[in-house]
N, C-alpha and C. Protein backbone atom coordinates (compact mmCIF):
# COMPACT_ATOMS: atom_id res chain seq x y z
N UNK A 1 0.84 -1.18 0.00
CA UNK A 1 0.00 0.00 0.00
C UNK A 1 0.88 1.25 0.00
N UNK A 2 0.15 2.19 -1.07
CA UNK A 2 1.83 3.29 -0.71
C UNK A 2 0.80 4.27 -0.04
N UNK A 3 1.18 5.81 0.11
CA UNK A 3 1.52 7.07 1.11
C UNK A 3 -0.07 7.36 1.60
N UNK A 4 -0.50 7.38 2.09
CA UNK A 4 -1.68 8.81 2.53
C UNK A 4 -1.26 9.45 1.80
N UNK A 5 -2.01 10.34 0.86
CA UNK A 5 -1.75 11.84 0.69
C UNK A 5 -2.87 12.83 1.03
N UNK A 6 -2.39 13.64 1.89
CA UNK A 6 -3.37 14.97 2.26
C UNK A 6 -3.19 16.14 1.61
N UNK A 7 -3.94 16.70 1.25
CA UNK A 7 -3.90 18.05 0.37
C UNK A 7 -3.60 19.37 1.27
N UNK A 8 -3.18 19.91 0.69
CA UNK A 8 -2.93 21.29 2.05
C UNK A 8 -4.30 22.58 2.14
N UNK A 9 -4.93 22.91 3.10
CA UNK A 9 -6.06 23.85 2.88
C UNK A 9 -5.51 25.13 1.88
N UNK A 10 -6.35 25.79 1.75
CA UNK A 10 -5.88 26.70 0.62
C UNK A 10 -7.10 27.82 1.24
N UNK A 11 -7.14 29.44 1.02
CA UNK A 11 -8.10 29.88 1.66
C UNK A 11 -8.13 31.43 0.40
N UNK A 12 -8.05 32.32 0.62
CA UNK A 12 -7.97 33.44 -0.29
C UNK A 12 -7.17 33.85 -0.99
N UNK A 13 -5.99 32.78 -0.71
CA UNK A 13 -4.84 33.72 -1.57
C UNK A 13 -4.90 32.38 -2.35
N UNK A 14 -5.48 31.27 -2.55
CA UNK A 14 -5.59 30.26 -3.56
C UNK A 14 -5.03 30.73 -4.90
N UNK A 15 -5.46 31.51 -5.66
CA UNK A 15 -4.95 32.07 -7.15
C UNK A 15 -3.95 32.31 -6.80
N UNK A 16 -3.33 33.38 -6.22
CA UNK A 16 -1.77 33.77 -6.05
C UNK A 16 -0.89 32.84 -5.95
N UNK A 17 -1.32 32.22 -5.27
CA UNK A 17 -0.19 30.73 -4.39
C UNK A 17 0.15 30.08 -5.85
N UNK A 18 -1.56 29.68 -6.43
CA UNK A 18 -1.48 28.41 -7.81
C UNK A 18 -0.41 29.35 -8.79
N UNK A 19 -0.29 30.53 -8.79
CA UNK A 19 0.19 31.49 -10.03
C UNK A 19 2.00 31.19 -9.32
N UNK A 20 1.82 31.32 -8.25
CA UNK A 20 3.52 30.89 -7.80
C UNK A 20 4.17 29.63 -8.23
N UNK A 21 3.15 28.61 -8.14
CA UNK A 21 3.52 27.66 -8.22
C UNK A 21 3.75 26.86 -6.61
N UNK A 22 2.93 27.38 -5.56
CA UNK A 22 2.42 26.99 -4.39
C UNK A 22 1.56 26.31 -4.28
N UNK A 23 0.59 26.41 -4.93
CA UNK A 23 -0.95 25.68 -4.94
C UNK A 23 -0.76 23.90 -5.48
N UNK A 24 -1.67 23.98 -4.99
CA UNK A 24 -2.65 22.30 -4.73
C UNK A 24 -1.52 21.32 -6.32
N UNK A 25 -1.57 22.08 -7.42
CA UNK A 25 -0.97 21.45 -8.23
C UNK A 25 0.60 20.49 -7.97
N UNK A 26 1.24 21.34 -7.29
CA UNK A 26 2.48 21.65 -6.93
C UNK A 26 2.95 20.98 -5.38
N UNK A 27 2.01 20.65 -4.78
CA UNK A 27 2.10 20.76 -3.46
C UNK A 27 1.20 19.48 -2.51
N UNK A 28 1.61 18.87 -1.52
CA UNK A 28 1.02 17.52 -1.28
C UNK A 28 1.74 17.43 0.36
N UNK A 29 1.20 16.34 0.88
CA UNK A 29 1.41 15.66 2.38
C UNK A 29 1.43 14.34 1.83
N UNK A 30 2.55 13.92 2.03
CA UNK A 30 2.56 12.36 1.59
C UNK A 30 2.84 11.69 3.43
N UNK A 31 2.00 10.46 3.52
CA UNK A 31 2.05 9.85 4.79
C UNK A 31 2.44 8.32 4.60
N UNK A 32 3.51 7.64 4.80
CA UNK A 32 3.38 6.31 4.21
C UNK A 32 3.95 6.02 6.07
N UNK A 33 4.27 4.61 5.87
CA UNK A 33 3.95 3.76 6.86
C UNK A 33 5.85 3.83 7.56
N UNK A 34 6.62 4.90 7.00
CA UNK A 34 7.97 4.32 7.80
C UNK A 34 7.95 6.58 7.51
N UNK A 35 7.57 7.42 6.86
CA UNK A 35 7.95 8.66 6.22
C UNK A 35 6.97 9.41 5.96
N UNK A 36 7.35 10.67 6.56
CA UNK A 36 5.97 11.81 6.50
C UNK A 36 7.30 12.69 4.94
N UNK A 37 6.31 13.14 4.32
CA UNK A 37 7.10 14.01 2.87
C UNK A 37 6.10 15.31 2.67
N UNK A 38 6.59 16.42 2.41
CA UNK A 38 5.78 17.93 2.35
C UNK A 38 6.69 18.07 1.58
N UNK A 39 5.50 18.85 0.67
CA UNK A 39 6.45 19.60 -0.41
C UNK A 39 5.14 20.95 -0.79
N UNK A 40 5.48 22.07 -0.92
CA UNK A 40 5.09 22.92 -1.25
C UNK A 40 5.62 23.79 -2.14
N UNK A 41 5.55 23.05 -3.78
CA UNK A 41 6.15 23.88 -4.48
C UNK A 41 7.61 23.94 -4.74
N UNK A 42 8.14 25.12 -5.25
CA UNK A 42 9.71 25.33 -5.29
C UNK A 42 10.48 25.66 -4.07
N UNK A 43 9.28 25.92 -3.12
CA UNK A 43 9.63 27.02 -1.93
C UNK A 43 10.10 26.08 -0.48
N UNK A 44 9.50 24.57 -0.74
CA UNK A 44 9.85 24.25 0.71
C UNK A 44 9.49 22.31 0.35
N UNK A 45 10.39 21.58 0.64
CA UNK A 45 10.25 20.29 0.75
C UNK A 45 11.26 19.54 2.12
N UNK A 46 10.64 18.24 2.69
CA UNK A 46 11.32 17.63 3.71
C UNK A 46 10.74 15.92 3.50
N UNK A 47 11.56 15.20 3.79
CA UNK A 47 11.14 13.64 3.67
C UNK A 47 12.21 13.41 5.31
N UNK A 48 11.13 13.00 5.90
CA UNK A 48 11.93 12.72 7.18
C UNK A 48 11.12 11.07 8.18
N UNK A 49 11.41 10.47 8.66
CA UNK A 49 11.48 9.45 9.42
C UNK A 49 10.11 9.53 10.13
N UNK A 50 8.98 8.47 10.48
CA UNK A 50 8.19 9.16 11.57
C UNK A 50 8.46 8.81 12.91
N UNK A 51 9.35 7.94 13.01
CA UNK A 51 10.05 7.74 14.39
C UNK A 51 10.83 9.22 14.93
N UNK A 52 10.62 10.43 13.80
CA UNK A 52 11.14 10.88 14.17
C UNK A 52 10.22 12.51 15.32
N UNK A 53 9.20 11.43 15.04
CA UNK A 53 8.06 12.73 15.11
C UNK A 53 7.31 12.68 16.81
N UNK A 54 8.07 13.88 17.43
CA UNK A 54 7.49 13.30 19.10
C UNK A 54 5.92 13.75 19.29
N UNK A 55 5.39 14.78 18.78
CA UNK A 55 4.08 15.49 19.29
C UNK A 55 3.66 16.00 18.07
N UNK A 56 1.98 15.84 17.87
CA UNK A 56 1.16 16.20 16.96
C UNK A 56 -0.29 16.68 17.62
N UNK A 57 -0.18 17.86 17.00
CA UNK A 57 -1.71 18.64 18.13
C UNK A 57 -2.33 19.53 16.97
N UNK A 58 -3.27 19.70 16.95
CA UNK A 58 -4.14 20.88 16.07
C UNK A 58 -3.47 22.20 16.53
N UNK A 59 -3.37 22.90 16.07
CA UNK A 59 -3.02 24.50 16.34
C UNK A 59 -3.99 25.74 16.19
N UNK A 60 -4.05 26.38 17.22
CA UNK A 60 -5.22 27.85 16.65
C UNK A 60 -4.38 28.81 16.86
N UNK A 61 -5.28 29.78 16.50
CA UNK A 61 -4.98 31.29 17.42
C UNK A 61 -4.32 31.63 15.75
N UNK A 62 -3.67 33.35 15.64
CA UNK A 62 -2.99 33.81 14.72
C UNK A 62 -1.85 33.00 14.53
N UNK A 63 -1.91 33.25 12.75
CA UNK A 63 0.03 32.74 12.19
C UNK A 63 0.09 33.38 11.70
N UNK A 64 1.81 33.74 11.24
CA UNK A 64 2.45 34.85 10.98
C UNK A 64 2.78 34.66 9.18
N UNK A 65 1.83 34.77 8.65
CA UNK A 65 1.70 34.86 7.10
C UNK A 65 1.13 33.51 6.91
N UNK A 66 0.94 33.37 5.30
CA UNK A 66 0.30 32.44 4.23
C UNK A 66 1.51 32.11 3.36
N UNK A 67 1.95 30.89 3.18
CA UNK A 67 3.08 30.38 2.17
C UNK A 67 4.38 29.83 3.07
N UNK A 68 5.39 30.11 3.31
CA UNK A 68 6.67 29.77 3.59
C UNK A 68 7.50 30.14 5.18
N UNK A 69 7.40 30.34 5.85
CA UNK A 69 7.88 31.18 7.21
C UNK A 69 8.37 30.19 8.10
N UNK A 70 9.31 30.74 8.42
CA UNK A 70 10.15 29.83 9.96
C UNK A 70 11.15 30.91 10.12
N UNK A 71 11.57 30.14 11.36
CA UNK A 71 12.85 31.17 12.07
C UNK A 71 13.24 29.93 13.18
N UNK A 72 14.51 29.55 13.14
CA UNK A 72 15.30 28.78 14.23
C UNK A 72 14.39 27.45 15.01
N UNK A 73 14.12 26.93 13.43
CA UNK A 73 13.77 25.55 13.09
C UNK A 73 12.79 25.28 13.44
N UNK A 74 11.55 26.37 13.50
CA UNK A 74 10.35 26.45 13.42
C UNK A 74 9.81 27.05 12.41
N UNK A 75 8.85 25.53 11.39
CA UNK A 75 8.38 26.13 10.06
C UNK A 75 6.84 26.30 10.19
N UNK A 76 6.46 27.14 9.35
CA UNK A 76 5.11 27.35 8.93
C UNK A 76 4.51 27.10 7.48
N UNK A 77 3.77 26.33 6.95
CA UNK A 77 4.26 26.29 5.62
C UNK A 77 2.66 25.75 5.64
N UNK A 78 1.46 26.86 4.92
CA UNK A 78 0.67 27.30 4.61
C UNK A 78 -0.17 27.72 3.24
N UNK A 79 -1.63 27.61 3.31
CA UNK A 79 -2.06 28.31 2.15
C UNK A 79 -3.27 28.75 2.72
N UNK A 80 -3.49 28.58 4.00
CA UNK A 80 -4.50 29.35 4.77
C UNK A 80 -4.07 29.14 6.42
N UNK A 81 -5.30 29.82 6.72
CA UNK A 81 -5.43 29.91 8.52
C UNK A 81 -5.72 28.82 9.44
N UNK A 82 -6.83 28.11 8.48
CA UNK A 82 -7.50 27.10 8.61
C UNK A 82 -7.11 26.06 8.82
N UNK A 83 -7.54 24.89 9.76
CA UNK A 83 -6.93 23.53 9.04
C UNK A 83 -5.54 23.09 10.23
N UNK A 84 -4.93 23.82 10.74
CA UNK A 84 -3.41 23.68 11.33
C UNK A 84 -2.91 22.83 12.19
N UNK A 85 -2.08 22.11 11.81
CA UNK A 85 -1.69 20.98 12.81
C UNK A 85 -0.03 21.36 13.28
N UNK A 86 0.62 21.27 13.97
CA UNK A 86 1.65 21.61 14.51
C UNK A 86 2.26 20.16 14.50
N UNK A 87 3.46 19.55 14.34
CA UNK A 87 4.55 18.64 14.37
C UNK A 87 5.44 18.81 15.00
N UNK A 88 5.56 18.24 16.31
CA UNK A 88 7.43 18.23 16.83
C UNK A 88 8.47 17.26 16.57
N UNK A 89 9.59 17.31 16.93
CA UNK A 89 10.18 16.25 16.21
C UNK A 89 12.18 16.97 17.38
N UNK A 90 12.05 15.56 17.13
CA UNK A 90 13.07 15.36 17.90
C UNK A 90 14.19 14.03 17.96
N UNK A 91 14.96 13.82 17.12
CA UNK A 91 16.12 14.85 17.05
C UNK A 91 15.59 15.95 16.12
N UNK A 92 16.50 16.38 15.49
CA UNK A 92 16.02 17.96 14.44
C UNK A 92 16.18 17.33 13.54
N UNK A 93 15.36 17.92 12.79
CA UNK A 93 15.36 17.34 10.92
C UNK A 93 15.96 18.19 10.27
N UNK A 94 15.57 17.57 8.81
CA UNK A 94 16.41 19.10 7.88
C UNK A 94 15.26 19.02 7.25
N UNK A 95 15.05 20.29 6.48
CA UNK A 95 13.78 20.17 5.25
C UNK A 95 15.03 21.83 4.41
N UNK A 96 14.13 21.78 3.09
CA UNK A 96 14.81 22.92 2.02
C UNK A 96 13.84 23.59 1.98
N UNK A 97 14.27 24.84 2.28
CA UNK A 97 13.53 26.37 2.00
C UNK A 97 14.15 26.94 0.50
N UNK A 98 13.40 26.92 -0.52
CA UNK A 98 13.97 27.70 -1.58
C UNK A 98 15.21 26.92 -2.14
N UNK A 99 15.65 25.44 -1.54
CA UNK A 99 16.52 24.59 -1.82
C UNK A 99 17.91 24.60 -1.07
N UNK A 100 17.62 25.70 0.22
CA UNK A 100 18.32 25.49 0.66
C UNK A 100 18.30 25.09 1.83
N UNK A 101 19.10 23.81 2.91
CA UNK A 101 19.16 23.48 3.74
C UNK A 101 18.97 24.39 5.45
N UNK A 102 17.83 23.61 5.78
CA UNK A 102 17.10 24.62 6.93
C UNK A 102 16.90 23.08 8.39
N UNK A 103 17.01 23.58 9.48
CA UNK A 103 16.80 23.17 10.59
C UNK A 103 15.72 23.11 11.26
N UNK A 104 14.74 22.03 11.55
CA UNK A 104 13.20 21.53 11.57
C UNK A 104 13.02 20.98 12.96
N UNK A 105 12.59 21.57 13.92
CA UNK A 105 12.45 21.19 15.60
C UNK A 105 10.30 21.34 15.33
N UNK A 106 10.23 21.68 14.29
CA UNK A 106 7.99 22.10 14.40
C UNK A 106 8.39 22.69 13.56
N UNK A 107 6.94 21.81 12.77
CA UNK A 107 5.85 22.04 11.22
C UNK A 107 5.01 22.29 11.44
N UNK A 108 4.68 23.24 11.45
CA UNK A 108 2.86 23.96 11.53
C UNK A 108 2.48 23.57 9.83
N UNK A 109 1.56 22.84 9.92
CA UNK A 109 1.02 22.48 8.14
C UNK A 109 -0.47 23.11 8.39
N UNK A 110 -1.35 23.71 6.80
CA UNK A 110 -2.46 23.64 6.87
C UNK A 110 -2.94 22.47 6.03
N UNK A 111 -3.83 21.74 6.80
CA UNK A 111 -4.26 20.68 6.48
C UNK A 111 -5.83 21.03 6.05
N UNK A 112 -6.03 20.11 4.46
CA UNK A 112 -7.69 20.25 4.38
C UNK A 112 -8.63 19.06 5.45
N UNK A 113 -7.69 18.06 5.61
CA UNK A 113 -8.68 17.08 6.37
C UNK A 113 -7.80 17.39 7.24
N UNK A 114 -7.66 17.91 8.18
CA UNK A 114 -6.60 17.81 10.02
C UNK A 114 -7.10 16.99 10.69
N UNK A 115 -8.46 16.37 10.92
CA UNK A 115 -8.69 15.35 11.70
C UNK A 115 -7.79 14.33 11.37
N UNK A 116 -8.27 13.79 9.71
CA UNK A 116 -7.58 12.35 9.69
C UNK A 116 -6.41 12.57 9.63
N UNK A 117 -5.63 13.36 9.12
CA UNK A 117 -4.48 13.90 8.81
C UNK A 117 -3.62 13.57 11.03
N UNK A 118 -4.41 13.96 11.43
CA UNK A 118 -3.94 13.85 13.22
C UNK A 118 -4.22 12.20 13.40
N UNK A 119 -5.58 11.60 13.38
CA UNK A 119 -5.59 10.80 13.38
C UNK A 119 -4.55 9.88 12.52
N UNK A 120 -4.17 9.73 11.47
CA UNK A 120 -3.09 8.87 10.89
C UNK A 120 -1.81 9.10 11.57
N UNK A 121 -1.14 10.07 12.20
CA UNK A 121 -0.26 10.71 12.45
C UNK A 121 -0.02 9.38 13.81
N UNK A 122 -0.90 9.94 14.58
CA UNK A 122 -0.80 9.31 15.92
C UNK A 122 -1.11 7.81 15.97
N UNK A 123 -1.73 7.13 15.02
CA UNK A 123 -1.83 5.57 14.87
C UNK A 123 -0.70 5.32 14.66
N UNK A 124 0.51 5.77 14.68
CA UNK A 124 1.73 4.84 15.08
C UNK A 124 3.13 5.37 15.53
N UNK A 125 2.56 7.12 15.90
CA UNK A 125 3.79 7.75 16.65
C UNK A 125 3.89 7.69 17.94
């Protein structure tokens, strides 16, 4: 059986994102049974271990833009508000910003399904 794939929510800036080359075309949550994989575009990809993944929780409240954002290995990587699940992970991962090598301690993703998307997560972390 290969990956889960979850789609990422998308909210008003949908056209802009798809015109970047951000949008839904471009962009995926792959979940398979040993590897979580995000890719959003040109702007941000990671294939990392799920042994490697300590905590998975829904997220609210404000985030600090739509598309690409982190700072000291905390990413945000978005196409809406909606939807948000937060990832910790421990040891640190790597994922590519713009292709270049970046430091991954939490993934804030917007997720269109976040339930199952949490639910699959935690059936075997």
């Amino acid at each position: 059986m290969g990956p889960q794939v979850f789609a990422f929510s998308y909210g008003v800036f949908r056209p802009l994102l798809s015109i970047l080359g951000l949008g839904s075309t471009f962009s995926r949550i792959e979940l398979g049974a040993d590897r979580l994989a995000v890719r959003m575009g040109w702007a941000f990809a990671t294939d990392l271990p799920r042994s490697a993944i300590r905590e998975v929780a829904p997220t609210n409240g404000p985030v600090g833009g739509i598309g690409v954002h982190g700072w000291r290995g905390r990413w945000l990587v978005n196409g809406s508000t909606k939807g948000l699940v937060t990832i910790n992970f421990e040891p640190t991962q790597r994922a590519r910003v713009m292709g270049l090598p970046v430091a991954l301690r939490a993934l804030t993703l917007s997720v269109d399904d976040h339930d199952a998307f949490i639910a699959a997560l935690r059936r075997s972390t």
